[in-house]
Structure formats: C-alpha cells, structure tokens
Protein backbone atom coordinates (compact mmCIF):
# COMPACT_ATOMS: atom_id res chain seq x y z
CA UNK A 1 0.00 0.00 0.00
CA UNK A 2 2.89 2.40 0.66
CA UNK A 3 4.33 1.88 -2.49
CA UNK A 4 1.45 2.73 -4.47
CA UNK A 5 1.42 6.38 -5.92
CA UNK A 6 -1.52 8.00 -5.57
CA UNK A 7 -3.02 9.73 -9.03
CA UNK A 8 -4.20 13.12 -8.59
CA UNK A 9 -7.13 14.08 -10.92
CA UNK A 10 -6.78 17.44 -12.32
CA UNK A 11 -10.47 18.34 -12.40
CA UNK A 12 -11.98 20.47 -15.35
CA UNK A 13 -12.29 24.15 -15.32
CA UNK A 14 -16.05 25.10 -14.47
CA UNK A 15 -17.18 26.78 -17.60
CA UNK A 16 -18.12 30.14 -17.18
CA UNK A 17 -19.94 33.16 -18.99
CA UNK A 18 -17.65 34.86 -21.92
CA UNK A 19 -15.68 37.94 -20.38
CA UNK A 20 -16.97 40.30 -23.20
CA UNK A 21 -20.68 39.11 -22.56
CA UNK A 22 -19.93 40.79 -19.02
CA UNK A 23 -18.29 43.69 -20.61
CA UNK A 24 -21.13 44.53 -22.24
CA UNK A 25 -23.59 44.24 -19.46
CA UNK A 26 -21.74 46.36 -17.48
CA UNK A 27 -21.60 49.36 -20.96
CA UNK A 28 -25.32 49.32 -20.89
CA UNK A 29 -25.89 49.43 -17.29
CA UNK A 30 -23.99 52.70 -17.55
CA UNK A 31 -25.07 54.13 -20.28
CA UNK A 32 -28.96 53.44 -19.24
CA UNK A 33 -27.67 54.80 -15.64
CA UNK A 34 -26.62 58.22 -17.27
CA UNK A 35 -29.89 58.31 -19.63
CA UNK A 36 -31.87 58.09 -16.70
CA UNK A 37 -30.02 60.49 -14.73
CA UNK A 38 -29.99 62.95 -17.84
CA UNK A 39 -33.91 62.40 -18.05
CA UNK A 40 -34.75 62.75 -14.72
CA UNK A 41 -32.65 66.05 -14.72
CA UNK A 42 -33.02 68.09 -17.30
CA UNK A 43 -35.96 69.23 -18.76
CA UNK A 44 -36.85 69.10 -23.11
CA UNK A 45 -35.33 71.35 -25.15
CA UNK A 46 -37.33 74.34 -27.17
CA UNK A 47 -37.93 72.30 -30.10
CA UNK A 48 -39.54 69.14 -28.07
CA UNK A 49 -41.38 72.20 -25.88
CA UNK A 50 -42.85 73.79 -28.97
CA UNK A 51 -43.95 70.40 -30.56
CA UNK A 52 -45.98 69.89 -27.85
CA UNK A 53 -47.41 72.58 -27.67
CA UNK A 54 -48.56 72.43 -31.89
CA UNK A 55 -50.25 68.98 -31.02
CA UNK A 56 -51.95 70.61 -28.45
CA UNK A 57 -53.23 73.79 -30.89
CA UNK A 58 -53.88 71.34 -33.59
CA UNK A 59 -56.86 69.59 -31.58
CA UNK A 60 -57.94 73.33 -30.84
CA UNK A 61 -57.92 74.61 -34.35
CA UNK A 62 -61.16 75.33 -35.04
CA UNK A 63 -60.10 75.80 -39.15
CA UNK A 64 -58.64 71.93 -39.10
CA UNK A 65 -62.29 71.33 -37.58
CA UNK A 66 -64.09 72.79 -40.27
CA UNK A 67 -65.82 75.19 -37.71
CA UNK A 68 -64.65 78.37 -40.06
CA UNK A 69 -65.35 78.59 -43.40
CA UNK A 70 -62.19 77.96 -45.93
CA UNK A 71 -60.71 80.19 -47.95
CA UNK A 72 -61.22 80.06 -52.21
CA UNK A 73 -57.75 78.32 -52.56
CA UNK A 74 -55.47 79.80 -55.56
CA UNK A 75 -56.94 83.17 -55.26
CA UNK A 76 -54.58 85.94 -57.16
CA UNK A 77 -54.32 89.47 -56.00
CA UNK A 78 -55.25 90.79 -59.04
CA UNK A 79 -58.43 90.84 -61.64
CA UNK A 80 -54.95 91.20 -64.32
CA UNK A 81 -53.92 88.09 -63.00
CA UNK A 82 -56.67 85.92 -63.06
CA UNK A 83 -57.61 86.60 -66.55
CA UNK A 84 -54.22 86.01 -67.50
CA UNK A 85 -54.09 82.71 -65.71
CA UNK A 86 -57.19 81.80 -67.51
CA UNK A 87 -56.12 82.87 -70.86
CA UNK A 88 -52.68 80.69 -70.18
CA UNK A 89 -54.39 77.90 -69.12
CA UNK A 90 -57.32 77.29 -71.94
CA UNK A 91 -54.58 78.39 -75.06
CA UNK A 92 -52.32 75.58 -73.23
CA UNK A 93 -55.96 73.17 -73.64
CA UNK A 94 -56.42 74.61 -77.31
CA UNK A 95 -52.82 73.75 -78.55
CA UNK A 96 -53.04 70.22 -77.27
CA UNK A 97 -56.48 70.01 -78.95
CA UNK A 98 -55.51 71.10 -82.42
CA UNK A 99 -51.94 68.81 -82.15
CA UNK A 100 -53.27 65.82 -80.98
CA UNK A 101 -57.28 65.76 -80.67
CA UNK A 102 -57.69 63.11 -78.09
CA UNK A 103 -60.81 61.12 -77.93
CA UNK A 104 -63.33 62.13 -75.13
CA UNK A 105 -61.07 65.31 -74.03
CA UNK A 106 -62.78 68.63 -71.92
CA UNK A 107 -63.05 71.96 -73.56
CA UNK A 108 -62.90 72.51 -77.21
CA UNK A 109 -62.43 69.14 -78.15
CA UNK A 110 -66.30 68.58 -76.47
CA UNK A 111 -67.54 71.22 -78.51
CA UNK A 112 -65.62 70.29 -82.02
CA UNK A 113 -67.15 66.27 -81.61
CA UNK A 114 -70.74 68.17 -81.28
CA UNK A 115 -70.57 69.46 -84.17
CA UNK A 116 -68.78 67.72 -87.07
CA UNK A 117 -70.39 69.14 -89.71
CA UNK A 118 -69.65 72.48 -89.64
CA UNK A 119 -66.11 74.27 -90.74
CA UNK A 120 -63.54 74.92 -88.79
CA UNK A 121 -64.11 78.25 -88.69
CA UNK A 122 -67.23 77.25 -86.65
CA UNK A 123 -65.37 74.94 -84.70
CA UNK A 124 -62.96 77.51 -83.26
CA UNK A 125 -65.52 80.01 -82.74
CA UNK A 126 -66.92 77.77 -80.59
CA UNK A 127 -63.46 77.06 -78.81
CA UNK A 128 -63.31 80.62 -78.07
CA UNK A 129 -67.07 80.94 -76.97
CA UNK A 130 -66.08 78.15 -73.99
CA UNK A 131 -62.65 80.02 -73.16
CA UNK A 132 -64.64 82.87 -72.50
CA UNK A 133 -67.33 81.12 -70.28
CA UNK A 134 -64.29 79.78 -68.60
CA UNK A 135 -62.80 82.50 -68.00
CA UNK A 136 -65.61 84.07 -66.33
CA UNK A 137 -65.89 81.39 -64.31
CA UNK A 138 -62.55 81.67 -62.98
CA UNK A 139 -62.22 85.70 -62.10
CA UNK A 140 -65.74 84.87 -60.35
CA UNK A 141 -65.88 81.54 -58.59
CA UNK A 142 -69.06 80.62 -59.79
CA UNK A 143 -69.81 77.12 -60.55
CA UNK A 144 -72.60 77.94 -62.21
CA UNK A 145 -73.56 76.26 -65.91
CA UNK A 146 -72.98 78.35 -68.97
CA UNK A 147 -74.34 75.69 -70.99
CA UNK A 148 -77.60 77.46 -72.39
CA UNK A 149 -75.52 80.74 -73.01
CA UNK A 150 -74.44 81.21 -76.54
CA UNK A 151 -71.79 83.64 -77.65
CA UNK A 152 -72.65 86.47 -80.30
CA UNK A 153 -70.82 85.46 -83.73
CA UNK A 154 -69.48 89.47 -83.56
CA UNK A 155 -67.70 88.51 -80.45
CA UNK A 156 -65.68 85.60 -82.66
CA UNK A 157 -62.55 86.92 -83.28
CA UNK A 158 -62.18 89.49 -80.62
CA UNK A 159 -62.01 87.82 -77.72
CA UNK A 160 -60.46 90.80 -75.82
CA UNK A 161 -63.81 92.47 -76.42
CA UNK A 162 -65.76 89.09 -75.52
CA UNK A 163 -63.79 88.64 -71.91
CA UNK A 164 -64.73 92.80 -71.26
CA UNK A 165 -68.28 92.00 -71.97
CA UNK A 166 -68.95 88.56 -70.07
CA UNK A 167 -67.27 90.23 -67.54
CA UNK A 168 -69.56 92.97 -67.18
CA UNK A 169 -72.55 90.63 -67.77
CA UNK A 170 -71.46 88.28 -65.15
CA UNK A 171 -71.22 91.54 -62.46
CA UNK A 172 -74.47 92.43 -63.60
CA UNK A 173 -75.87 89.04 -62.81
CA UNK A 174 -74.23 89.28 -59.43
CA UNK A 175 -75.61 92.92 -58.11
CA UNK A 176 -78.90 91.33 -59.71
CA UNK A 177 -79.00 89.55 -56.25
CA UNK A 178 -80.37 92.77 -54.67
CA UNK A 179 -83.44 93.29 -56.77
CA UNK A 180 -85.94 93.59 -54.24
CA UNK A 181 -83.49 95.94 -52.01
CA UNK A 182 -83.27 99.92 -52.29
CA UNK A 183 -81.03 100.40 -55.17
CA UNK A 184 -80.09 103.93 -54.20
CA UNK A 185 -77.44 102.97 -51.50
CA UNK A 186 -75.18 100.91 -53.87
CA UNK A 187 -75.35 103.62 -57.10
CA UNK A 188 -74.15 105.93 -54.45
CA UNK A 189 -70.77 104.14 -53.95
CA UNK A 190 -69.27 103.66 -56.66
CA UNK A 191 -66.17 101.41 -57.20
CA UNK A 192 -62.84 103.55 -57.84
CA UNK A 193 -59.98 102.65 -59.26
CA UNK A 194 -56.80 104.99 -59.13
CA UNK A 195 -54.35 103.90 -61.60
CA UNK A 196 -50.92 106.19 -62.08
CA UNK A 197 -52.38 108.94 -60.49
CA UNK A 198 -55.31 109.54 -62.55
CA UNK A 199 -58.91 108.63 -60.92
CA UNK A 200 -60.98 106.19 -63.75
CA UNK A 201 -64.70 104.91 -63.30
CA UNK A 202 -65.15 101.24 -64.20
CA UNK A 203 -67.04 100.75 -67.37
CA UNK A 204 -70.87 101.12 -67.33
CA UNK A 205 -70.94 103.42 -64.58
CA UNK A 206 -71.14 107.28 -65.29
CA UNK A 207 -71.57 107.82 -61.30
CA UNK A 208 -69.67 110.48 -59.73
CA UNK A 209 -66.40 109.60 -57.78
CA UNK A 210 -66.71 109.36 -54.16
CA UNK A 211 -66.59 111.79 -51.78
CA UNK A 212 -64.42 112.02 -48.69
CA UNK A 213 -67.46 112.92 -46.12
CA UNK A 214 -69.37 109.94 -45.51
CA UNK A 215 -73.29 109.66 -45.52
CA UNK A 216 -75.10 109.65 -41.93
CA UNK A 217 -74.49 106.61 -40.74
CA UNK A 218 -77.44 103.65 -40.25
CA UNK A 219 -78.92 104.49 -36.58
CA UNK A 220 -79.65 100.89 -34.88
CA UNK A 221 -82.69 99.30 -35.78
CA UNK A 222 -85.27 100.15 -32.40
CA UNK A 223 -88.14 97.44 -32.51
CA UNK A 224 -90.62 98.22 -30.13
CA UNK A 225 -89.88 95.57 -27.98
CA UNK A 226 -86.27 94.70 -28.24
CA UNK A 227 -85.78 90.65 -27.78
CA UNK A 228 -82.05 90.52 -28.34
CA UNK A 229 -79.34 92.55 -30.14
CA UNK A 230 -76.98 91.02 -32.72
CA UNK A 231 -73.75 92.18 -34.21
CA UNK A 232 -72.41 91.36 -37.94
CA UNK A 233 -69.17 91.77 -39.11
CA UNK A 234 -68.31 90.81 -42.93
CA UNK A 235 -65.16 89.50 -43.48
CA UNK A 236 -63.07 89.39 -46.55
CA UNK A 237 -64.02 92.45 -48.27
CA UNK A 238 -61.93 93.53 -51.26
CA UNK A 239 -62.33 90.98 -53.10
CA UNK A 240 -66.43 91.54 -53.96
CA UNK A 241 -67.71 94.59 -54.66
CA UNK A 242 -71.42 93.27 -55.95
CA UNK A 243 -71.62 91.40 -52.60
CA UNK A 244 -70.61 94.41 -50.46
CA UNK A 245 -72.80 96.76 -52.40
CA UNK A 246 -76.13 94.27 -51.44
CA UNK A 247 -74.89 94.82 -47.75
CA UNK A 248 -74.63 98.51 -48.29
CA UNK A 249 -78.12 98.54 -49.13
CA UNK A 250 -79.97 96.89 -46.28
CA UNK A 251 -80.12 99.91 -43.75
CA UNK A 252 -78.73 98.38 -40.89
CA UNK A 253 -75.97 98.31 -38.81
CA UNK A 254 -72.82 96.45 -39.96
CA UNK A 255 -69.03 96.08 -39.77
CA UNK A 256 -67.41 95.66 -42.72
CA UNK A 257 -63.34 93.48 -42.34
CA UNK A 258 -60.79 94.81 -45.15
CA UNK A 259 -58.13 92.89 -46.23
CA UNK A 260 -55.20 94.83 -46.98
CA UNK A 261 -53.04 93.70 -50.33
CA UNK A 262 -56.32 92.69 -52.11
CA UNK A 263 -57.72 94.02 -55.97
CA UNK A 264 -60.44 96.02 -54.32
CA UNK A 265 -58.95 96.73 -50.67
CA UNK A 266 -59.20 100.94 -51.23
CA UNK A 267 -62.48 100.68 -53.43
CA UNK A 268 -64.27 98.36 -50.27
CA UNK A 269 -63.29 101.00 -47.47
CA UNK A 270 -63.63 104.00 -49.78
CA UNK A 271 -67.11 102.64 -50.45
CA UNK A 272 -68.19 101.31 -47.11
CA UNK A 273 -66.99 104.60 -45.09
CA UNK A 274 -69.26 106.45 -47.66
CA UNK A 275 -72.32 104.73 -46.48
CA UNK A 276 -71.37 106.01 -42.80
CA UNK A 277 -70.70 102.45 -41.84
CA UNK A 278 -67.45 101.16 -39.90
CA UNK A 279 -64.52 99.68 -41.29
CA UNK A 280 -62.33 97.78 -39.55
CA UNK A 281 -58.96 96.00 -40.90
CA UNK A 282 -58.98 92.33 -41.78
CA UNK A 283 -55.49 91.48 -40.50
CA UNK A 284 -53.86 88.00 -42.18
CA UNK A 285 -51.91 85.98 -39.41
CA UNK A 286 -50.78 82.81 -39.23
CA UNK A 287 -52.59 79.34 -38.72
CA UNK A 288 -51.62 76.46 -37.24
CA UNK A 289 -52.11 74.64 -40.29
CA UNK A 290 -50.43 76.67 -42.59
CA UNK A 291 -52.41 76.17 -45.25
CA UNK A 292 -53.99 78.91 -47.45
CA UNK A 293 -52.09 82.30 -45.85
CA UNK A 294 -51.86 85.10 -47.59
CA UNK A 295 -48.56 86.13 -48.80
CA UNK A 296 -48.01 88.98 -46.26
CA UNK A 297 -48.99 87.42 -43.00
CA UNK A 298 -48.01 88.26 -39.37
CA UNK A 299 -45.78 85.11 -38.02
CA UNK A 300 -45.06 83.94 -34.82
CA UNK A 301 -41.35 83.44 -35.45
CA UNK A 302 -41.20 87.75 -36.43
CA UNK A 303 -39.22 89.94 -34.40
CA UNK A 304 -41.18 93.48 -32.86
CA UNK A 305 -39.84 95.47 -35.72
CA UNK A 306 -41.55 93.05 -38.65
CA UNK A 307 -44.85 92.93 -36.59
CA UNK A 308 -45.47 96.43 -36.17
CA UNK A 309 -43.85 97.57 -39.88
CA UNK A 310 -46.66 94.63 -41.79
CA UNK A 311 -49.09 96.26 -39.29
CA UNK A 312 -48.63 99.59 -40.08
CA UNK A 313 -48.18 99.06 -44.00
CA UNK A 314 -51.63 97.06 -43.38
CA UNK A 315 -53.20 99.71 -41.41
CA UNK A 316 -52.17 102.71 -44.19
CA UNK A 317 -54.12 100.93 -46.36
CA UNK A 318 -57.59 101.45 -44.53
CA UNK A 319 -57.02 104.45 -43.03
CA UNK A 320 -60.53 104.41 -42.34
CA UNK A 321 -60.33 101.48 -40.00
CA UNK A 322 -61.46 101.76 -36.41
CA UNK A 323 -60.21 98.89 -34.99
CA UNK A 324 -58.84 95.25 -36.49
CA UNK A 325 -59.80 91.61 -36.56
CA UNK A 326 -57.77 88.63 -37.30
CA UNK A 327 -57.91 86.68 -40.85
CA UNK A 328 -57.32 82.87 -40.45
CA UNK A 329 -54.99 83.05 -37.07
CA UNK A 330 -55.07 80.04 -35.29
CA UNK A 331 -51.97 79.89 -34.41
CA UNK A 332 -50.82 84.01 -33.86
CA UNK A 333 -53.80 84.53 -31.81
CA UNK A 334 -52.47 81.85 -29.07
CA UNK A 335 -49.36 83.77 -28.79
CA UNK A 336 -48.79 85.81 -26.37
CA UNK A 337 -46.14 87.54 -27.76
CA UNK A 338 -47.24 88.46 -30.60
CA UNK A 339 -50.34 89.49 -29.29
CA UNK A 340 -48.90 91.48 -26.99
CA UNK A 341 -46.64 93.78 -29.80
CA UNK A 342 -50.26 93.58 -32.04
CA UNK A 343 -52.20 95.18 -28.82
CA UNK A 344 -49.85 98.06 -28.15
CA UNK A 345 -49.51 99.27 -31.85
CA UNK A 346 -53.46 99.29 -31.27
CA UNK A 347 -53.07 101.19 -27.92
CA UNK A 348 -50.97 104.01 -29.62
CA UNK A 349 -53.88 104.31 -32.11
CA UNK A 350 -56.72 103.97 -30.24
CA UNK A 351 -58.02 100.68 -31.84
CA UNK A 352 -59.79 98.22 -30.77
CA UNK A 353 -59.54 94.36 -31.36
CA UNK A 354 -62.07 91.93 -32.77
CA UNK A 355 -60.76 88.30 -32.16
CA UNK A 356 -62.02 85.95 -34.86
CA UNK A 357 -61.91 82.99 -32.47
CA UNK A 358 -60.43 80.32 -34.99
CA UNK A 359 -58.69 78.71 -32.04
CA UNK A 360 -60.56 77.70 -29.22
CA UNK A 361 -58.23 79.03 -27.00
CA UNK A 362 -56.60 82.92 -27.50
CA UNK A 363 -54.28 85.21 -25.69
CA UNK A 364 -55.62 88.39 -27.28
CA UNK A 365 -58.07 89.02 -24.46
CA UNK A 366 -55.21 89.06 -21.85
CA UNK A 367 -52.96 90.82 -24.07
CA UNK A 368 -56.03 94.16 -25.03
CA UNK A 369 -56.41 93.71 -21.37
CA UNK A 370 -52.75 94.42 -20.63
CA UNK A 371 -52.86 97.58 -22.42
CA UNK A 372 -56.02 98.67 -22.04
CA UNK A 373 -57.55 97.70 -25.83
CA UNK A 374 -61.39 97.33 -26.35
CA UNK A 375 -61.88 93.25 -26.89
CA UNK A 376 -64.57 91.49 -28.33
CA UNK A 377 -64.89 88.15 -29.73
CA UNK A 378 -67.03 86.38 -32.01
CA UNK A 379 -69.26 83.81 -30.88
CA UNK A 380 -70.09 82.02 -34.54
CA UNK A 381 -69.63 81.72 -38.23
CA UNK A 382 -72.54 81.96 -40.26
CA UNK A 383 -71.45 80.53 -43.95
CA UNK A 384 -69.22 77.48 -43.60
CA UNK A 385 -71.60 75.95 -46.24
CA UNK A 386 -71.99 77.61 -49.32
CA UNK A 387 -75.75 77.28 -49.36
CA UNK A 388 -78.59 79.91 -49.04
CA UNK A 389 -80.57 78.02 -46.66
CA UNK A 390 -78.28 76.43 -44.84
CA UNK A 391 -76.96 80.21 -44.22
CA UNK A 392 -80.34 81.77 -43.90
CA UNK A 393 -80.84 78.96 -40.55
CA UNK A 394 -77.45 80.06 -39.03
CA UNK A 395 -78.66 83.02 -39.15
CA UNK A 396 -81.92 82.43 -37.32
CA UNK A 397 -80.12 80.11 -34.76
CA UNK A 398 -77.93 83.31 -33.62
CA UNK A 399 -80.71 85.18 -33.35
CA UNK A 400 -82.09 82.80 -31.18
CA UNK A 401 -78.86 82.94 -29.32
CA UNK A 402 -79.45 86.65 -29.13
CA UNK A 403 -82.88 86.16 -27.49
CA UNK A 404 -81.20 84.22 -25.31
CA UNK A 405 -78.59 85.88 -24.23
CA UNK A 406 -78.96 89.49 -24.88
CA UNK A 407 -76.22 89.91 -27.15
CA UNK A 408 -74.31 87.81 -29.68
CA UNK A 409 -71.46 88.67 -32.23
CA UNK A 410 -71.40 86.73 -35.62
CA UNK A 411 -69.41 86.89 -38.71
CA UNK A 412 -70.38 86.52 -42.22
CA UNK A 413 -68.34 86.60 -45.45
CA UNK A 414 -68.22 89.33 -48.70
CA UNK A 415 -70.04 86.25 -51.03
CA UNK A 416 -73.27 86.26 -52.99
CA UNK A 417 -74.96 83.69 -51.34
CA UNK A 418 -73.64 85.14 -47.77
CA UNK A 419 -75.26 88.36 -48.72
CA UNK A 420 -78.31 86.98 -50.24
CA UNK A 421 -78.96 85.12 -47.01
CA UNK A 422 -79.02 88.24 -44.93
CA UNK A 423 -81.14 90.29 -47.64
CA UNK A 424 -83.60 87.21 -46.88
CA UNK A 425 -83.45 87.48 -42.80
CA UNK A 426 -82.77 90.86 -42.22
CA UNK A 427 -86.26 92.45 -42.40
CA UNK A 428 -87.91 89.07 -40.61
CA UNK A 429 -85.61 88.96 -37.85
CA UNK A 430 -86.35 93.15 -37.56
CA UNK A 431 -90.33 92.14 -36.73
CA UNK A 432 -89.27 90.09 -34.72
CA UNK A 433 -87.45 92.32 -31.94
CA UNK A 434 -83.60 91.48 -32.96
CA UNK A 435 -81.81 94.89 -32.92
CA UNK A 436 -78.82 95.27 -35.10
CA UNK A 437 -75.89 96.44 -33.14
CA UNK A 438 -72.10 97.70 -34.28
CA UNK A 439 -69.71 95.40 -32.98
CA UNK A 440 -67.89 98.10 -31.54
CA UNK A 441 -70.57 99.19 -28.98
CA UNK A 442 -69.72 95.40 -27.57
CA UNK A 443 -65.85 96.27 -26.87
CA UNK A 444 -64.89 96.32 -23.08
C-alpha cells in the first residue's frame, strides 16, 4: 500500500460566462444609468417644448375642424392676374387640342365632336365661346352652368372684347341679387380705381367719384320691444364689390373686415366709409395649419420690428379702419407675444380688437387687457356651407342665441350667397325684436 502512488485528478475548469458578454452588461448598465439620470434632470429642449405645444393647438384649431369657413384656394391678387391665368391655361388646352385631338377630351375638343359638320371656322368660334365662359368662371368663382348661353358670332374673333363683356354681364348678374333691395345705396358708392395717379370709373358706370365725407351713418334698428341685439361683421371684403354693395343697401348696422393687399382693398373702405358704416382691418396671421395664408402674414417666429412695420403698411391701407380683426390666425392669436406687440400698436392708435376665435383658445383678451384695448370676440360663423338656406338657418339660430342671451357677435363673409342670405333674414328677424348692433358698442 505504501508503495502505491496516488493519481491526482486534475479536475476540469467550471465553464463560465464569456468575459466580453460581461463587458457589455456592465456598458449598458452605464449608459442606461446616465440616460436616466440625464432624463430625470433636465428638462426638453425648445424644439420638443414647442412640438408639444402644436399637437396641443392642432386639436384646438377650429379651421382643421371645419368650424370656419375655408378660404377660395389659388386666389390671385389681381383681376390682371386671373384673366391672365385663364387665358394661359385654356390656349395651353387649345394647342393640345388642335396637335393631338384626343378622344373624349374637356373643352374645345367637347364642342368640335358636337358638331362635325360644320367648318372649322365654326369649330374655333366655338373654342373661343367656352374660353370665354371659362374664364368668367374663374375671375368669379361661380360654378354655375354656362351651358344654355351662346356667344354672339361678332364677339368671334375678338375675344379681348368678348372677356370685357362677359365680364360685365357676369357683375351684372351678381348685383342682380339685390333686386328687391333699395337700389339707391349701392349707385351711391361707386367702385374707384386709381391707376398712375389719374382717378378712372369702371365701365358702365357714369356715377360720380366718391366723396371724402361719408353719408349719416345707419342708426340701430329700435323694434318696439327689443328681444335681443346682434352684431355682424363681414369679413373678406376687397375681393367683392357686388356682394358688399347688397350689404350697403340693407339699412342696418354692420361692420365691414378689409383685407389689406387685395384688388379692391381701397375701393371696399372708400365705399363702405361712404355709407357712414365702420370699417375695420382684416389682418392675415398665421394658422396652425399653414395652409392657405396670404402672402403677407403676421408670423409667430417675427421679431417686434416686422410685426409692427406689416401692421402699419396694413393699417395705411384702410385708413378708415377703427379697430382690427384677425384673418385665419389660429396659431398668432395663441401667442402671447405676438399678441402682446399687435395690442400696443393698437393702444398708440386707439383701436380696438375683434378676435375671430379660430382657435378655441386665444391670448388676445389678456394681451387688449394688458394695455387697455377694447376686446370682443365672435361667438359664430354663419357661412361654412356655401348654401342659401343652410346660411339663412345660421342666421336664425344666432338670433335665437341673441334672445337668449342678450347679445351675440357673428361673422359673415363678402359672397353672394352670404349676402343673399341676410337680404332674406334681415327684415324678418327686424319684426321680430332682434336689434342690429355695431360690434364696436360690444368692446370692453
């Protein structure tokens, strides 16, 4: 037994994890570690801040919503420019038509397949009778059918003459809207166009120029027993002189909203302020959506400096204006800021401020009340359909709302159907005890 050696087993290593495995366990426990520190500590930057804050305007914007009426998208800022659009666009449909004629095509090629058996002489008179229809159809944006309208064969051939003429016809058409309301109001305000220094009447009217002093303004309507009293303002005038002239005509009192930069903007105020009724300016700023601004628009992201110098180039356009209202504005109106440099331009001026309400929620009432500017806010939009009767009912359900409350503010728009509606209500809703207020008597 001594003599035997004893064998020592070497015993196998105990396998283990791999050492980079634990490596990098240990990385990502440290890096999560200073995350979580760097979380916990500091808080979002700017950027994250003002993304949150967008999300929370977007559920607020009453124009995503649908709640204010949208604007005509593609608008240009000039009569010029429309009928040159027009022009571009139905020679562009014309040229492809004559090259390559193809089968079941809009336009001139519908017209051409009507009628095979006539010349082509015929053929492109009746090209240029549907360019002109189209045309018209563009500057005014109707929808309306031109199909049972035929164009003069004297016009064929002239179709700078033609345009001048539908033109007219189609403005005629549109005033036609106040038959059945006093006609002497609107021949008294004349549209005025000043063009290189030189003063020239539109065509068709032989009406003298306005004057500077305006008419006695329309007193408030006094029913014998007042139920409720209801403020109007119209929006987006300078684009529609028919429709403003069938507002001018009903006798009552309303606020007219002009846009500065616009075809008409001097002609609406000049016209307006000649009937002794208010004008306020129609201020673009900027939506949360971003969609449809005008090209001169007061922006969040401005410094002082650029607010007050686009306000003051706006406000030199309607001198007339007694106080402002925001166009579209979702987004300017919730900024303080901004508010805030708008408000004490208006201070200095003696203006007050008529808030839109296109958000939900606004900063414009703390800001006038910060330095001391009349507010007042709307409480509805009348025409976010483009329907008589469907107008005509918003209509009766604010005056309702007046009844009920005493007062109510409402905004309508310079459109033919807009001011067709109102031509309709205004005299029933005077027998039946709604007084017709300015807005500006509702400023605190």
């Amino acid at each position: 037994m001594a003599g035997k050696k004893r064998v020592r087993r070497t015993r196998a290593a105990k396998k283990g994890g791999h050492p980079f495995l634990v490596l990098l366990f240990f990385i990502a426990l440290i890096m999560g570690s200073a995350y979580m520190t760097d979380r916990m500590t500091n808080a979002p930057d700017s950027e994250v801040a003002q993304n949150v804050t967008t999300i929370g305007h977007l559920f607020n914007d009453k124009e995503m919503q649908g709640l204010v009426p949208k604007e005509d998208q593609g608008t240009p800022e000039s009569v010029k420019e429309k009928i040159k659009a027009a022009m571009d666009k139905v020679v562009t449909v014309q040229v492809k038509a004559d090259d390559e004629e193809p089968a079941g095509s809009s336009g001139s090629s519908v017209s051409s397949n009507e009628k095979k058996d006539g010349s082509q002489t015929m053929e492109k008179g009746e090209k240029a009778s549907f360019s002109l229809l189209s045309i018209v159809s563009k500057i005014t944006g109707k929808e309306e059918s031109y199909e049972n309208t035929a164009a003069p064969s004297s016009l064929q051939g002239k179709p700078t003459e033609a345009a001048s003429s539908a033109v007219s016809s189609t403005s005629s058409s549109t005033v036609s809207v106040s038959s059945s309301a006093p006609a002497a109001p609107a021949a008294a305000a004349p549209s005025v166009k000043k063009d290189a220094g030189h003063t020239k009447a539109p065509a068709k009217q032989n009406a003298a120029p306005l004057k500077a002093a305006p008419a006695a303004s329309p007193k408030p309507n006094t029913p014998s027993a007042v139920k409720g009293k209801l403020a109007v303002v119209i929006d987006d005038a300078g684009r529609d002189l028919a429709s403003q002239h069938v507002y001018e005509s009903l006798g009552i009192p309303l606020t007219l909203a002009v846009m500065p930069n616009q075809v008409h903007t001097r002609d609406a105020a000049l016209s307006w302020h000649a009937h002794g009724l208010p004008v306020i300016l129609h201020q673009p700023m900027e939506s949360v959506s971003g969609i449809g601004m005008e090209s001169k628009v007061i922006l969040t992201s401005m410094n002082d400096e650029e607010i007050r110098g686009l306000l003051k180039s706006s406000l030199s356009q309607v001198p007339e204006a007694v106080g402002i209202n925001n166009h579209q504005g979702s987004k300017a109106t919730t900024d303080r800021h901004t508010m805030e440099v708008v408000m004490n331009e208006l201070h200095h001026r003696h203006l007050f401020f008529f808030d839109s309400r296109t958000n939900s929620t606004t900063a414009a009432d703390g800001a006038a009340a910060s330095y001391g500017v009349p507010y007042v806010r709307n409480d509805l939009f009348v025409d976010n359909e483009a329907d008589v009767a469907a107008i005509s009912a918003m209509i009766r359900e604010a005056a309702k709302r007046a009844q009920k409350y005493g007062t109510y503010v409402i905004i309508g728009h310079c459109r033919p159907k807009t001011a067709e509606a109102f031509r309709q209500m205004v005299p029933q809703l005077e027998k039946e005890g709604i007084q017709f207020v300015y807005v500006s008597s509702l400023a605190k």
